[in-house]
Protein backbone atom coordinates (compact mmCIF):
# COMPACT_ATOMS: atom_id res chain seq x y z
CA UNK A 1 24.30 108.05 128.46
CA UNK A 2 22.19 110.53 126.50
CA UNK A 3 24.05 113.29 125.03
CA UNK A 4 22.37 116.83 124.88
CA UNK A 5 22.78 118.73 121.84
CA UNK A 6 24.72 122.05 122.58
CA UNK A 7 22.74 125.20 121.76
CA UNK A 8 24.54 127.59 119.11
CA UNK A 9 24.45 130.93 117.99
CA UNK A 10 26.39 132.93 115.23
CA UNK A 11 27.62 136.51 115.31
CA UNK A 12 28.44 137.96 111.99
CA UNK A 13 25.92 136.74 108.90
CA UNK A 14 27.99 137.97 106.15
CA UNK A 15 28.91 135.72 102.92
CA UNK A 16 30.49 132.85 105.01
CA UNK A 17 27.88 132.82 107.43
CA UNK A 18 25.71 130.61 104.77
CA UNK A 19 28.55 127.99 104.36
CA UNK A 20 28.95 127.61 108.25
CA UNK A 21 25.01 127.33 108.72
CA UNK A 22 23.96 125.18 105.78
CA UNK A 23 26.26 122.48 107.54
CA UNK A 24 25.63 123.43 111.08
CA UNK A 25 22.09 123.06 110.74
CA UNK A 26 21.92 119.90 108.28
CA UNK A 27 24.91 117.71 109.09
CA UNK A 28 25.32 117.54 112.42
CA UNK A 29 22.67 116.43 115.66
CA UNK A 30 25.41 117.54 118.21
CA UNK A 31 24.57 121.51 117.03
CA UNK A 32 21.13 122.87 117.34
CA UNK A 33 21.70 126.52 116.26
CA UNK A 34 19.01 128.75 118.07
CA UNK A 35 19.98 132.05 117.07
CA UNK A 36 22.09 134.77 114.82
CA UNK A 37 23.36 138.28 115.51
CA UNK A 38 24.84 140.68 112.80
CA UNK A 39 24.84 144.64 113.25
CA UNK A 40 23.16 144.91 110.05
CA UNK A 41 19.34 144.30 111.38
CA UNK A 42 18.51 143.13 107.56
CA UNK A 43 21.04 140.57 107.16
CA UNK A 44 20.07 138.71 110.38
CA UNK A 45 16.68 138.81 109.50
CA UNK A 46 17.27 137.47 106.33
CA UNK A 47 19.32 134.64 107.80
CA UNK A 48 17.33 133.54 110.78
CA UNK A 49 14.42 133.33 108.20
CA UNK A 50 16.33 131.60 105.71
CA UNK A 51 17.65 128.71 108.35
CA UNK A 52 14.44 128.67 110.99
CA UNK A 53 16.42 130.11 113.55
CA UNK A 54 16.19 133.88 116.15
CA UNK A 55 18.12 136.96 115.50
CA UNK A 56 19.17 138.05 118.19
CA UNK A 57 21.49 140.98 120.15
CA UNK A 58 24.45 140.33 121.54
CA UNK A 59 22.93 141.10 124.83
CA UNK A 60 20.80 138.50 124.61
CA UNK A 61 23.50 136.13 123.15
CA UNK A 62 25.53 137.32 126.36
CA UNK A 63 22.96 136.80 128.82
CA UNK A 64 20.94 133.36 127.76
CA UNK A 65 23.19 130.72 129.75
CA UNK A 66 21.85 127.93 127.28
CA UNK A 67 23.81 129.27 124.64
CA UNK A 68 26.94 127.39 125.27
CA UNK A 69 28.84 127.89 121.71
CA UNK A 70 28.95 131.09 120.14
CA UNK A 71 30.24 131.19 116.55
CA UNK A 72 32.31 134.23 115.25
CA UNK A 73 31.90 135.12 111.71
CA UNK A 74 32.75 138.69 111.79
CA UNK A 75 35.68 140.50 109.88
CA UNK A 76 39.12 139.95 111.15
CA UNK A 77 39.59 143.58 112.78
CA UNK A 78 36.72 142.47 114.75
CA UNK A 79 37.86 139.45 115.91
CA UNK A 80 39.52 140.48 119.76
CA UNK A 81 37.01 142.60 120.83
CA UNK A 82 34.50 139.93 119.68
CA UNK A 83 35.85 136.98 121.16
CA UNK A 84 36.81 138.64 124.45
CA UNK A 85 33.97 139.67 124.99
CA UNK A 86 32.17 136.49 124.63
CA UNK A 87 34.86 134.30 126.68
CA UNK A 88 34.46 137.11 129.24
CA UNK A 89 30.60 136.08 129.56
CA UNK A 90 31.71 132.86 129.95
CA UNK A 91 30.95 131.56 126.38
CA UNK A 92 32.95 128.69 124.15
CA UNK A 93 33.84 130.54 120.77
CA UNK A 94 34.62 128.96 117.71
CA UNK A 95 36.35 131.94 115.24
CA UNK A 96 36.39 132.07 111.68
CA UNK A 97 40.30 132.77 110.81
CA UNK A 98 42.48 134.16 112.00
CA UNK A 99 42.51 133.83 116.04
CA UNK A 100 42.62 138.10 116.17
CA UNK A 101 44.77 140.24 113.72
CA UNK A 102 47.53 141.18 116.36
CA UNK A 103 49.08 138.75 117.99
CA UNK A 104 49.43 139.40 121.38
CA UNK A 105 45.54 139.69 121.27
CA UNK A 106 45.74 136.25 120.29
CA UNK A 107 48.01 135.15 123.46
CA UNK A 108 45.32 137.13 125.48
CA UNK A 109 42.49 135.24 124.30
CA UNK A 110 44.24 132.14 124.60
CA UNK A 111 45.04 133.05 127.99
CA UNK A 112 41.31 133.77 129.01
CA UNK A 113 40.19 130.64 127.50
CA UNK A 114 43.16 128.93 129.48
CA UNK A 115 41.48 130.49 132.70
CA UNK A 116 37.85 130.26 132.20
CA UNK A 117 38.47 127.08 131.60
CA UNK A 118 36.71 127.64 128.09
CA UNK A 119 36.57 125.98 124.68
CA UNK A 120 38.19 128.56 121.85
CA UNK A 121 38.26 126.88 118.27
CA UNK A 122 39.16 128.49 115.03
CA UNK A 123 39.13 128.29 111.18
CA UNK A 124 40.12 126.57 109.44
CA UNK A 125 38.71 123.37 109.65
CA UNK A 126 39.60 122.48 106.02
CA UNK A 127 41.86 120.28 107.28
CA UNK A 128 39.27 117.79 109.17
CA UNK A 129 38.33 116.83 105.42
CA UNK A 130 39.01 113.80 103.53
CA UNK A 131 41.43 115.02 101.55
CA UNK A 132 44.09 116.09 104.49
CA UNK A 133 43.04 113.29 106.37
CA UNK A 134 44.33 111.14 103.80
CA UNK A 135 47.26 113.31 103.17
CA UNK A 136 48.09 112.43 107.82
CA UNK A 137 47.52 109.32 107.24
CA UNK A 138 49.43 108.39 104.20
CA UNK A 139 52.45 110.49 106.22
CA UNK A 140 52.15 108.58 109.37
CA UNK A 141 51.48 105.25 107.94
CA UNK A 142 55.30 105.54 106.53
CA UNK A 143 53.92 105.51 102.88
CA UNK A 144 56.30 107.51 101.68
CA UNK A 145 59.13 107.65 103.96
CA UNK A 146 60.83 110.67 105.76
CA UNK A 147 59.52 113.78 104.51
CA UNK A 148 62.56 116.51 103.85
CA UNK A 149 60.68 119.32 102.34
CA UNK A 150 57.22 120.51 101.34
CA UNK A 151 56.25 123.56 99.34
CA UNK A 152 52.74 125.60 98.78
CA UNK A 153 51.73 128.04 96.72
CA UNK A 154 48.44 129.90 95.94
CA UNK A 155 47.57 132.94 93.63
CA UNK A 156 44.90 135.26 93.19
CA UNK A 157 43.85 138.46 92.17
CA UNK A 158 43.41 141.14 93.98
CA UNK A 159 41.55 143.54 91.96
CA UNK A 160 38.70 141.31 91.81
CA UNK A 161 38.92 140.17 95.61
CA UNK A 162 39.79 143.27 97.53
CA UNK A 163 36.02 144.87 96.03
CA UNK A 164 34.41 141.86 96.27
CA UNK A 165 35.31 141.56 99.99
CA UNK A 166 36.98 144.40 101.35
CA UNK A 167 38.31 143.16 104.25
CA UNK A 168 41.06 141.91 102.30
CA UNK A 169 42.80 144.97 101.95
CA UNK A 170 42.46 145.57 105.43
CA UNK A 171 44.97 144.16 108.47
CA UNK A 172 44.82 140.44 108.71
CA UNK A 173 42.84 139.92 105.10
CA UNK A 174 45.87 139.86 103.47
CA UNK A 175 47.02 137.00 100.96
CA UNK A 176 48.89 135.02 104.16
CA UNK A 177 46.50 136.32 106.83
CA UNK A 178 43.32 134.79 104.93
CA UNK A 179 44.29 132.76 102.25
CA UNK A 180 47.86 131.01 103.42
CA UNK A 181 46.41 129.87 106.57
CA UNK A 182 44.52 127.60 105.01
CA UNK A 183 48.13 125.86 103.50
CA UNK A 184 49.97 126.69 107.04
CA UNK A 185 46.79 125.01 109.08
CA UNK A 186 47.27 121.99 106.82
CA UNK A 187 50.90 120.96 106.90
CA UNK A 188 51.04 121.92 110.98
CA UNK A 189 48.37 119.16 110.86
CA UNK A 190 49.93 116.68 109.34
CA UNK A 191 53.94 117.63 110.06
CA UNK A 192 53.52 119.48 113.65
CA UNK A 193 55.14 122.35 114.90
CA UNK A 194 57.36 125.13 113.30
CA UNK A 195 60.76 126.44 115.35
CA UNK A 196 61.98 129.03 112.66
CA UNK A 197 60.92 131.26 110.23
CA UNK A 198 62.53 134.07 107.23
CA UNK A 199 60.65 135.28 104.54
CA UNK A 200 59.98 138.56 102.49
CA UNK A 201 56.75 140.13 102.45
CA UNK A 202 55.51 142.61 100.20
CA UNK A 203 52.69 145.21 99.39
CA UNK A 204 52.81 146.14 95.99
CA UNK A 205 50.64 148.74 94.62
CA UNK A 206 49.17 150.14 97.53
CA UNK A 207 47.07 152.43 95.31
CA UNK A 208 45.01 150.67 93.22
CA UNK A 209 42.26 151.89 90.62
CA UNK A 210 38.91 151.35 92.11
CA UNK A 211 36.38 149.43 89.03
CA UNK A 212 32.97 149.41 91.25
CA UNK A 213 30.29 151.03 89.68
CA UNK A 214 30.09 153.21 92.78
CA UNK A 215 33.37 154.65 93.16
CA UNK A 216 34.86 154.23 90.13
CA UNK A 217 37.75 155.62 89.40
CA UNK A 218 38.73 156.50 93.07
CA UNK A 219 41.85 155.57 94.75
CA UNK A 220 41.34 152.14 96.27
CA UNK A 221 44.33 151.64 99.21
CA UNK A 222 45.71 148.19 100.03
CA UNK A 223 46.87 148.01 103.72
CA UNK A 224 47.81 144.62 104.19
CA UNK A 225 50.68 142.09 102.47
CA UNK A 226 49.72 140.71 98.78
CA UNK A 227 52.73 139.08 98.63
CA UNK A 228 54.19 136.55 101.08
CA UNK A 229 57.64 134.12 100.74
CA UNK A 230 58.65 132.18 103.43
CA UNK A 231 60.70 129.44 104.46
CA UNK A 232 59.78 127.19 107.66
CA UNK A 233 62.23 124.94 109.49
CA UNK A 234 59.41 122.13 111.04
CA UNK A 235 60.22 120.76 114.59
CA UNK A 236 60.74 117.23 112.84
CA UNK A 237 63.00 118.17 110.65
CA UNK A 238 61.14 119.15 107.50
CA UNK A 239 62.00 122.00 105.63
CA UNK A 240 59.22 124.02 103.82
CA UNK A 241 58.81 126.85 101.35
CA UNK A 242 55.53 128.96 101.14
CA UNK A 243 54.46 131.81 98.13
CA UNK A 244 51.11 133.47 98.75
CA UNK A 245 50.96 136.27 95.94
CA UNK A 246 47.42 138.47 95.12
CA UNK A 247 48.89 140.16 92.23
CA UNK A 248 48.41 137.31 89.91
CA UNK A 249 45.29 136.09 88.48
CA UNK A 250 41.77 134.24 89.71
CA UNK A 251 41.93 130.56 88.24
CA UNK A 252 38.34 129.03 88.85
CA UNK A 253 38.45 126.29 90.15
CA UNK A 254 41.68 127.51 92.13
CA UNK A 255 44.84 125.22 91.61
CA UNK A 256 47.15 126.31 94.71
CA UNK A 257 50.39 123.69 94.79
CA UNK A 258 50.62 121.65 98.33
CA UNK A 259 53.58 119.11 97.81
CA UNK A 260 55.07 116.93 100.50
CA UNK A 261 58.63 115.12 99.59
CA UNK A 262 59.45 111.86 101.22
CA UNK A 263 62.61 109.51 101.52
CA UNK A 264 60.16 106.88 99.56
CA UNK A 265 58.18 109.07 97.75
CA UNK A 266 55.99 112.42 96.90
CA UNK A 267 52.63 113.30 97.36
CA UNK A 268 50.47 116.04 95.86
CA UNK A 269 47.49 117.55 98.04
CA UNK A 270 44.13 119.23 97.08
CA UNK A 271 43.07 122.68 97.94
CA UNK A 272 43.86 123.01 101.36
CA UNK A 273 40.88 125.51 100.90
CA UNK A 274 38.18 122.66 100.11
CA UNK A 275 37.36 119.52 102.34
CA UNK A 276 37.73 117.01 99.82
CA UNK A 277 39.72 116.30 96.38
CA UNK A 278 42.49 114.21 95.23
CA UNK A 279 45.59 113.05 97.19
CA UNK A 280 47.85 111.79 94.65
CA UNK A 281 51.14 109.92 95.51
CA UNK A 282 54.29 108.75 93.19
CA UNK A 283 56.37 105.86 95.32
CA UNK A 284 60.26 105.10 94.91
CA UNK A 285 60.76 103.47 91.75
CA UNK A 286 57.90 104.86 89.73
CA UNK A 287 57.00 107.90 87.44
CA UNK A 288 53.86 107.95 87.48
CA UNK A 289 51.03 109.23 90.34
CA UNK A 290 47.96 107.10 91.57
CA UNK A 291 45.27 108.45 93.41
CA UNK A 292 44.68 107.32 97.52
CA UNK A 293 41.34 105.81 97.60
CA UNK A 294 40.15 107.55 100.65
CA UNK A 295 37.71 106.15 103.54
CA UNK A 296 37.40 109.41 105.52
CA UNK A 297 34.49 111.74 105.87
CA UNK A 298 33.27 114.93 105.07
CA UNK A 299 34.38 115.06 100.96
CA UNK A 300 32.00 118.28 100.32
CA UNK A 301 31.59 121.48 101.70
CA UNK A 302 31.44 121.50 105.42
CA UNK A 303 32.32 124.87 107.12
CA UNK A 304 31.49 124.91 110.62
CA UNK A 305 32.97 120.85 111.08
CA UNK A 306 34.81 122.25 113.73
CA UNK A 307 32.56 123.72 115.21
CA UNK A 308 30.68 119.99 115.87
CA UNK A 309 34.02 118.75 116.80
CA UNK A 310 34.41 121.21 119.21
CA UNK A 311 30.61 120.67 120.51
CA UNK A 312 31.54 116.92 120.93
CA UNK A 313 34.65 117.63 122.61
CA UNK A 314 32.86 119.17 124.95
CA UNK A 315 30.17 116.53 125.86
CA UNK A 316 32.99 113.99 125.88
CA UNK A 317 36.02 115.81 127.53
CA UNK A 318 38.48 115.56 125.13
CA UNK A 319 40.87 118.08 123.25
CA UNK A 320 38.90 119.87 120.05
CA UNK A 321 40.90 119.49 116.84
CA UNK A 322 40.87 122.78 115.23
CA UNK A 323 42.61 123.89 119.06
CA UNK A 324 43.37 127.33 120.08
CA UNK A 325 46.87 126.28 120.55
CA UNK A 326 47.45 125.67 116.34
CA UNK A 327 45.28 128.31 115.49
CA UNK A 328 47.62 130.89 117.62
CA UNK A 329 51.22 129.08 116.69
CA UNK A 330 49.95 129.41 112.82
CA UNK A 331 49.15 133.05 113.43
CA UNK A 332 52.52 133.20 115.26
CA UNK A 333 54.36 131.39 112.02
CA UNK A 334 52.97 133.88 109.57
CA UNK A 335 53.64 137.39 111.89
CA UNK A 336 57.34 135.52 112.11
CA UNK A 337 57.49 135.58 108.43
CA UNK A 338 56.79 139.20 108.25
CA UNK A 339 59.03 140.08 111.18
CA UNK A 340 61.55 138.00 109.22
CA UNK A 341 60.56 140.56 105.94
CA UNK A 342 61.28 143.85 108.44
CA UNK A 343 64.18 143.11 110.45
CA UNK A 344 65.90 140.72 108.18
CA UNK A 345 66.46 138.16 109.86
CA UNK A 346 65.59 134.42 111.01
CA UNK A 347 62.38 134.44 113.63
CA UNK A 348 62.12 131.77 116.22
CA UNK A 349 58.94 130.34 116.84
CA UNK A 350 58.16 130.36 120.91
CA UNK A 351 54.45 128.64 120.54
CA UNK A 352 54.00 125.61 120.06
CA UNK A 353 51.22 122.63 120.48
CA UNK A 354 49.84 119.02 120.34
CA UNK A 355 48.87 117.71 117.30
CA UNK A 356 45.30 116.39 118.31
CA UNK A 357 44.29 112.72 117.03
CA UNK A 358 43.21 112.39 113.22
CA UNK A 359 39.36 111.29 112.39
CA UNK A 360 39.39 107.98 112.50
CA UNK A 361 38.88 105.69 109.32
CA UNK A 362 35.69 104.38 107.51
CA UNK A 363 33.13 107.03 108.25
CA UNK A 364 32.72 108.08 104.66
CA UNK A 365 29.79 110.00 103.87
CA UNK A 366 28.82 107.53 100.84
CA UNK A 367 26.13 104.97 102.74
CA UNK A 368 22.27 104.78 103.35
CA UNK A 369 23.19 105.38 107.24
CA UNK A 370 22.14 109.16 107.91
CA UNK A 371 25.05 111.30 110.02
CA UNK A 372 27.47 108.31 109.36
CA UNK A 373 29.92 110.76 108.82
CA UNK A 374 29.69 112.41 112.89
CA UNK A 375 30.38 109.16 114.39
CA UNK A 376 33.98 110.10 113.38
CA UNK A 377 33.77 113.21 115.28
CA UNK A 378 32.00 112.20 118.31
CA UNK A 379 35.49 110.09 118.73
């Protein structure tokens, strides 16, 4: 059986886009990405010349039925209108994160997918990498027993990141919204789904000094959370704690804590933020960490991985990984955990989902074989 390669096209070419497209269009034969759309008629330009590709209007996205997959890399406050609108003309849409910044345009996106009988993936696929991989599989291979509790935590600074991307200050590019996710995405990965939810959440200094060259000086407004605690009570039992906090500093290379505790032993994750990285574990007994050798793909940069798993999921008619249903229940955990922060009180958690198969094994990138490292995803 001959598998066709499913036609792609990207709304949005912002900074990410060049992540998403340097992969899309170099790593993967399952993607052949015709075309890119951005409101600013410079920026697409720029891109479709950069990667060989069309720009294109979203009319013309809309109305070419070969495009199958459209990509969505525009801000978060663009996100519903985006996505509806594309599921509506009966497109698949993969979404950078999160889902939409309100949730109940989430559950209505879902629910058009759900009837249209559509694909809808979202970011972040961080989690497909070798490093979480490794992380799943050293959990479910009973490595290091029972796991009781787990605990993340990432800094960053936002004086440097709200100018440098201003949707951060905005709804939904908060510290949780844009940077936790990528923590929440990976534990719901590898422990499941969350029933309950408290936290506090916090803006502080809404006001901020603005240091641009352009407006310096001027008032610069924050109107989203910089500072997120939370604790989440897993289905299985595992209890986890969670601090997201912008008003520390930028540490380059970023060192954000992901630490799973087991009845047999502990294990430290890499940036939940990267694809690859060390996975260290101490057993029962020692003191000491050693580092998992790992034999999954996809160790380097690849934004827009599940955007070919998704693409393969549809040629083969099985679940996509980076699902609608954990993008929406993560979105759901961390709106909990600031409904927790207004009304005081415990949140239940009324989504929930599967947890989709991991990659499978031995597809590592390093070997003379070129795009070794799909065969993992084509499974």
């Amino acid at each position: 059986m001959k598998i066709q390669p499913v036609k792609t096209a990207i709304v949005g070419c912002g900074a990410i886009s060049d992540a998403y497209l340097t992969t899309m269009t170099n790593k993967f034969k399952i993607l052949d990405v015709v075309g890119c759309c951005d409101r600013n008629a410079e920026k697409a330009q720029a891109t479709a010349q950069k990667y060989g590709i069309k720009v294109l209007s979203m009319e013309e996205i809309l109305a070419d039925a070969s495009i199958e997959i459209v990509v969505n890399l525009t801000t978060p406050t663009a996100h519903y209108p985006v996505i509806k609108q594309l599921l509506e003309a009966g497109k698949h849409v993969y979404t950078e994160k999160v889902l939409s910044v309100e949730l109940e345009h989430a559950a209505e996106l879902v629910k058009i997918a759900d009837q249209k009988k559509l694909y809808l993936g979202a970011a972040p696929d961080t989690f497909l990498g070798s490093a979480i991989q490794t992380a799943r599989y050293v959990v479910e291979s009973g490595m290091i027993g029972d796991i009781t509790s787990c605990y993340c935590a990432f800094t960053r600074d936002g004086d440097i990141l709200n100018r440098a991307f201003p949707f951060t200050a905005k709804p939904g590019g908060g510290i949780g919204f844009d940077v936790g996710i990528y923590s929440i995405t990976a534990l719901l990965s590898i422990l499941g789904p969350v029933k309950e939810v408290s936290g506090i959440v916090q803006t502080r200094k809404p006001q901020r000094p603005n240091y641009s060259l352009e407006n310096f000086g001027e008032p610069f407004q924050v109107e989203c959370e910089n500072l997120m605690s939370g604790i989440l009570q897993f289905a299985g039992g595992t209890i986890g704690n969670i601090l997201f906090d912008s008003n520390s500093i930028f540490i380059l290379p970023e060192k954000p804590s992901l630490v799973l505790f087991g009845t047999l032993g502990i294990m430290t994750m890499a940036d939940p933020n990267q694809f690859g990285g060390e996975v260290k574990v101490i057993l029962k007994g020692n003191n000491e960490p050693f580092v998992m050798q790992q034999s999954h793909a996809f160790t380097d940069e690849c934004r827009g991985l599940g955007v070919a798993d998704m693409a393969w999921a549809m040629r083969t008619g099985r679940k996509n990984r980076a699902s609608k249903e954990m993008a929406y229940h993560a979105l759901e955990v961390l709106h909990g955990i600031v409904k927790s922060s207004e009304t005081r009180s415990n949140q239940v958690i009324q989504s929930t989902f599967e947890k989709t198969p991991p990659i499978p094994r031995g597809y590592s990138g390093q070997t003379f074989f070129e795009f070794v490292e799909e065969i993992g995803i084509a499974q």
